[in-house]
Protein backbone atom coordinates (compact mmCIF):
# COMPACT_ATOMS: atom_id res chain seq x y z
CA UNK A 1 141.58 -101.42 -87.76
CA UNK A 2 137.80 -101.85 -87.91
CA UNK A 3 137.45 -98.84 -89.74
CA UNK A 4 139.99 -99.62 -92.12
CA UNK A 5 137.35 -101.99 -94.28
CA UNK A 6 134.34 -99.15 -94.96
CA UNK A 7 137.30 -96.10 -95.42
CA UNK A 8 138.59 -98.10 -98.20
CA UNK A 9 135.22 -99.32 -99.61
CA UNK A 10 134.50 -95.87 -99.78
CA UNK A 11 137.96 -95.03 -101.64
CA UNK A 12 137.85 -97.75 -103.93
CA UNK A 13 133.73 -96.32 -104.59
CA UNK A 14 134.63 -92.76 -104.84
CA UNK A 15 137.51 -93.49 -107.44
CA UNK A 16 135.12 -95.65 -109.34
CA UNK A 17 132.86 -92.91 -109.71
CA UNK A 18 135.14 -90.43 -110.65
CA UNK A 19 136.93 -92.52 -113.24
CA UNK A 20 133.15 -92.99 -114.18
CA UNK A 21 132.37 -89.70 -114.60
CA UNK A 22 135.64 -89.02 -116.45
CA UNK A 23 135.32 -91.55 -118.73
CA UNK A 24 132.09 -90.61 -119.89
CA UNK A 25 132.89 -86.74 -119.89
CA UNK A 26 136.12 -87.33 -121.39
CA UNK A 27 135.78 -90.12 -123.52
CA UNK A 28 132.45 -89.77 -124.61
CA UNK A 29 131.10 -86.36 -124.38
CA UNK A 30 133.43 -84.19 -125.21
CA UNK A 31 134.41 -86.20 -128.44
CA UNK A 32 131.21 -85.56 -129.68
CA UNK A 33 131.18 -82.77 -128.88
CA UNK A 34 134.26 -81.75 -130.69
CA UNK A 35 133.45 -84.03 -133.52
CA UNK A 36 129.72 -82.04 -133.92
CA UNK A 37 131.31 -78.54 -133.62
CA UNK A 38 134.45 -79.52 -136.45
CA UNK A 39 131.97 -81.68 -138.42
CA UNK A 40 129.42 -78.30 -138.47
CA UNK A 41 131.53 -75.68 -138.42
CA UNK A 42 134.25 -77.19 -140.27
CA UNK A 43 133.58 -79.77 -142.48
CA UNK A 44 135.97 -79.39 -145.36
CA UNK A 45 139.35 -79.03 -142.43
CA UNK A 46 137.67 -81.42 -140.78
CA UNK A 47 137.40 -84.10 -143.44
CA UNK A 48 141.04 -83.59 -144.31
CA UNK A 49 140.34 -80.79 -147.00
CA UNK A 50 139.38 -83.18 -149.80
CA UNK A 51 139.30 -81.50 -153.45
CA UNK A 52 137.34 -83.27 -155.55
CA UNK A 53 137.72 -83.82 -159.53
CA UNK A 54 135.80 -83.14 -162.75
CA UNK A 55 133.95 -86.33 -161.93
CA UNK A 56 133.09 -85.27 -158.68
CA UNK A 57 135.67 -88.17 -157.16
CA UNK A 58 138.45 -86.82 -154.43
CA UNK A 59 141.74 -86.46 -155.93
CA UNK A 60 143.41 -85.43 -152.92
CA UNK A 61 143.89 -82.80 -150.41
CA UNK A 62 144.78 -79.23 -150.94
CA UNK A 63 147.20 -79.54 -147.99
CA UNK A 64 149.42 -82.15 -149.30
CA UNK A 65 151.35 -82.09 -152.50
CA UNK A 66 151.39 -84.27 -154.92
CA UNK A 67 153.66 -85.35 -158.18
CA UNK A 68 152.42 -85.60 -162.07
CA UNK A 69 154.87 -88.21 -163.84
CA UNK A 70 154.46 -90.06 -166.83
CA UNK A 71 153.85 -94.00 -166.03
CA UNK A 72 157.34 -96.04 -165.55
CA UNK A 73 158.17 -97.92 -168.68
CA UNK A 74 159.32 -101.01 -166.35
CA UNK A 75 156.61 -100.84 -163.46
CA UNK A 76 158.86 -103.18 -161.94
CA UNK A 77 161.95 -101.62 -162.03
CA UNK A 78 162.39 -99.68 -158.03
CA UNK A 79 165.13 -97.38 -159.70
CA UNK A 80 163.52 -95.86 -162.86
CA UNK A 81 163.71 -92.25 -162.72
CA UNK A 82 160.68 -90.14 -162.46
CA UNK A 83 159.55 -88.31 -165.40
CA UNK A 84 157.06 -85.39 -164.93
CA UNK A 85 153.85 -85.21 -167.41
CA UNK A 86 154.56 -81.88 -168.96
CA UNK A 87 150.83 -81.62 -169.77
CA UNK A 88 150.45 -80.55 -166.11
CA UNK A 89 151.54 -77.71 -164.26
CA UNK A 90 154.52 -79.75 -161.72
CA UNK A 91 155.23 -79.00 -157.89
CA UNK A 92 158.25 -78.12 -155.93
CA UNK A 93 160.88 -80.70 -156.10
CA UNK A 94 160.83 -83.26 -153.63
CA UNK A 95 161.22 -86.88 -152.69
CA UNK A 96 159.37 -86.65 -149.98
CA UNK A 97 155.84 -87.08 -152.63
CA UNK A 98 154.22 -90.06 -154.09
CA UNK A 99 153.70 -90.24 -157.51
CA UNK A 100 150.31 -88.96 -159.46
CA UNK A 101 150.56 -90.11 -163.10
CA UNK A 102 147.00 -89.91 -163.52
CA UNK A 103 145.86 -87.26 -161.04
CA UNK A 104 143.13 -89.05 -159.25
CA UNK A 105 144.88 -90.37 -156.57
CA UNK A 106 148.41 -90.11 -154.39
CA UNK A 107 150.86 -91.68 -152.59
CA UNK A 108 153.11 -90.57 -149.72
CA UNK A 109 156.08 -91.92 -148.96
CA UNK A 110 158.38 -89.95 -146.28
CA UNK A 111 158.12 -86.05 -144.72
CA UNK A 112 160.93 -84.40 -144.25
CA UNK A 113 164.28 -81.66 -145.64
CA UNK A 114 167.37 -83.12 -146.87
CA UNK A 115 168.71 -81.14 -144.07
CA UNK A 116 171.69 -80.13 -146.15
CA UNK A 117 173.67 -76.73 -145.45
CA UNK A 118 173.55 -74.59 -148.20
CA UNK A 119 176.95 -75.49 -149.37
CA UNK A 120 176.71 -78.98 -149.50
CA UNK A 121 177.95 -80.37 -152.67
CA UNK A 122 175.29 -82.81 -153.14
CA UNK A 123 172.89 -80.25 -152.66
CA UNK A 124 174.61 -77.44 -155.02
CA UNK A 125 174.83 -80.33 -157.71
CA UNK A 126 171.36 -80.97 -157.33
CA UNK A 127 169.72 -77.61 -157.48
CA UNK A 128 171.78 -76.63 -160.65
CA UNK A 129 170.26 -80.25 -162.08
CA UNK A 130 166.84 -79.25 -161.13
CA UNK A 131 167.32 -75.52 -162.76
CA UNK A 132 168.80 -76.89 -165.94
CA UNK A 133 165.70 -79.59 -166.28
CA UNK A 134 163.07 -76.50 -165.51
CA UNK A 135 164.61 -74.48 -168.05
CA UNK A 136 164.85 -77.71 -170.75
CA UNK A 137 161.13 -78.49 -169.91
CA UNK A 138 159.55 -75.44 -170.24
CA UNK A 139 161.28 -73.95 -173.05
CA UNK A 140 158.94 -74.05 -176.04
CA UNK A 141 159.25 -72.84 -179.65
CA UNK A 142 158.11 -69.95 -179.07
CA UNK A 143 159.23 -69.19 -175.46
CA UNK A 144 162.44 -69.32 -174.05
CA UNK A 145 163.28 -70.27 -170.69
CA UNK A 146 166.91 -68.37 -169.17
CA UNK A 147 168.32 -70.01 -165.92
CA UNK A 148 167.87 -66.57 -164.31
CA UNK A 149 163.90 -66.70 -164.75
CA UNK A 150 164.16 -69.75 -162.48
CA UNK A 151 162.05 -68.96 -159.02
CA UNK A 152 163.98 -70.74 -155.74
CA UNK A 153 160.91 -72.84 -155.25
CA UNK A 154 161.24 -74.24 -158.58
CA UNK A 155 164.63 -75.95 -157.86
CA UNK A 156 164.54 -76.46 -154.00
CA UNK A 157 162.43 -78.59 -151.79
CA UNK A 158 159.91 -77.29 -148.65
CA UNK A 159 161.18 -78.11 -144.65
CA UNK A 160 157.98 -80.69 -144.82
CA UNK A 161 158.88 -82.19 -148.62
CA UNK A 162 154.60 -82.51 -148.81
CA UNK A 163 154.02 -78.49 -149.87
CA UNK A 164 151.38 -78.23 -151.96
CA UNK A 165 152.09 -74.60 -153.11
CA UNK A 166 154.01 -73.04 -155.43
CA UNK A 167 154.80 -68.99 -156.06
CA UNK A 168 153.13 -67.64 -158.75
CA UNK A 169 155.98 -66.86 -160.65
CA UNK A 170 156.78 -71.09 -160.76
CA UNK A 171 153.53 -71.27 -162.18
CA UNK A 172 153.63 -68.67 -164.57
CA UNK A 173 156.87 -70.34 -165.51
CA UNK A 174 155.22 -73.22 -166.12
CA UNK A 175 152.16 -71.47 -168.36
CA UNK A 176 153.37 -71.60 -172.04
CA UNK A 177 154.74 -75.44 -171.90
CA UNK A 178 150.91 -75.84 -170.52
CA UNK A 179 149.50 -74.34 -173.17
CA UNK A 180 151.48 -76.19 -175.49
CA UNK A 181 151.07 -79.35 -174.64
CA UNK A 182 147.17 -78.79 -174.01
CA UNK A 183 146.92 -77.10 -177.24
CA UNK A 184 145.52 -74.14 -175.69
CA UNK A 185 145.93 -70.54 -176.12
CA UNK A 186 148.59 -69.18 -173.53
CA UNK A 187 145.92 -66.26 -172.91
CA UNK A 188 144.20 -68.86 -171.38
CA UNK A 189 146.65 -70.45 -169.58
CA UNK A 190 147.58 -67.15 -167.70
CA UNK A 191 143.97 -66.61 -166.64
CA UNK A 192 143.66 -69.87 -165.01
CA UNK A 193 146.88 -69.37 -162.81
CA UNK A 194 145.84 -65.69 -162.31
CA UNK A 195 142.19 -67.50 -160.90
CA UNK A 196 144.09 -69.58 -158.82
CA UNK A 197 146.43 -67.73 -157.15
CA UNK A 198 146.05 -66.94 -153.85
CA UNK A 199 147.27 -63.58 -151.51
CA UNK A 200 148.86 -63.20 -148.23
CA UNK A 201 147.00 -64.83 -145.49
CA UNK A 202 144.77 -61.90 -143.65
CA UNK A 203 146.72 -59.91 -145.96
CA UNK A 204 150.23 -59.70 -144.49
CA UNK A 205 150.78 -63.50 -143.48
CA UNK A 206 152.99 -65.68 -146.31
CA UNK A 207 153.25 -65.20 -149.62
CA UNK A 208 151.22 -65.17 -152.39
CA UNK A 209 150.84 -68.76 -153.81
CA UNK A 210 149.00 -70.97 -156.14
CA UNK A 211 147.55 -74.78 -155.22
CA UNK A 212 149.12 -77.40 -157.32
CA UNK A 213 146.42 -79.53 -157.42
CA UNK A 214 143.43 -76.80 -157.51
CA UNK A 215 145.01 -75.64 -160.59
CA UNK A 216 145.47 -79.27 -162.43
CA UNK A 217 142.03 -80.35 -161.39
CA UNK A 218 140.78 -76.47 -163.31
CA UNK A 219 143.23 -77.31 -166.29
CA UNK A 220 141.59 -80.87 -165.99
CA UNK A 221 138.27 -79.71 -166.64
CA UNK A 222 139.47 -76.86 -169.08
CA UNK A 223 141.00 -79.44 -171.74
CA UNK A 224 138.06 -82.16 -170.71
CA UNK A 225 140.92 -84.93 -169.95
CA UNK A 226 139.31 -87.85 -167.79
């Protein structure tokens, strides 16, 4: 019993130290250390991979999407239906992004699928919506849009609702409405998405893809739209 005093003075002391030592190993030095390595090595990932506009002010992140619409005509009115800006190329569908009407800033408001099987009524009627809107969109006079021209991704959501990809065949969907509405030359148009289009990762990983954002920010500073 008279040891039992010192033996737990030195218990109580050597658990101290250690949560001491931990704390300031753990909680201190290897933070930093972590920090310094992603903040040297890695600064754009580690920053949240920030693109930046024409005016040099971040518009977003190339790892989120984002949506284009037109401003609501009743800002106050919850249940106004979206309405893209056909001036810019426009994402996957999705509820799952904020809207962008002036494409210097976004909003996020849930991540996630509809989790719908594929022959889910709701879903079925909504996919043939979206196709019928992508082909009334980007029909122009002198290019015609035909339901089978449609890519999947142009009428169907991603598993996260926040990609911020689309194939290149959406985009080149997409081109002569662009030019259109931009009053530029569809030549043009086609060399910006070709520019932006990116491979397979490491050459075999995914599929080739083009950045929604990347490419509005380029078509941004093409047309010299603040």
């Amino acid at each position: 019993m008279n040891n039992s005093v010192p033996t737990t003075a030195r218990l109580l002391g050597a658990g101290l130290r250690a949560l001491l030592v931990l704390t300031v190993v753990c909680g201190v030095l290897y933070p930093l250390a972590v920090t310094g390595i992603a903040q040297t090595l890695f600064n754009g990932q580690a920053n949240g991979s920030e693109i930046t506009g024409a005016g040099g002010e971040v518009v977003g992140s190339s790892l989120i999407g984002q949506r284009y619409d037109l401003p609501k005509k009743d800002p106050d009115d919850a249940d106004e239906p979206a309405r893209p800006d056909l001036r810019w190329f426009q994402p996957r569908p999705s509820a799952g992004l904020g809207s962008n009407s002036v494409n210097t800033q976004y909003a996020l408001l849930v991540s996630g699928a509809t989790n719908k099987a594929a022959d889910n009524r709701d879903l079925v009627k909504a996919v043939e919506a979206a196709k019928a809107a992508v082909v009334a969109d980007n029909t122009t006079a002198t290019y015609a849009v035909q339901p089978s021209d449609v890519p999947a991704d142009a009428v169907t959501s991603s598993g996260s609702g926040l990609d911020p990809h689309i194939s290149p065949a959406y985009a080149e969907l997409q081109v002569h409405r662009v030019a259109e509405r931009n009053g530029l030359p569809v030549a043009r148009v086609e060399q910006l998405v070709a520019a932006h289009t990116e491979g397979r990762t490491l050459g075999f990983m995914g599929e080739p893809r083009v950045n929604v954002l990347r490419l509005n920010v380029a078509l941004q500073s093409l047309t010299g739209r603040g």
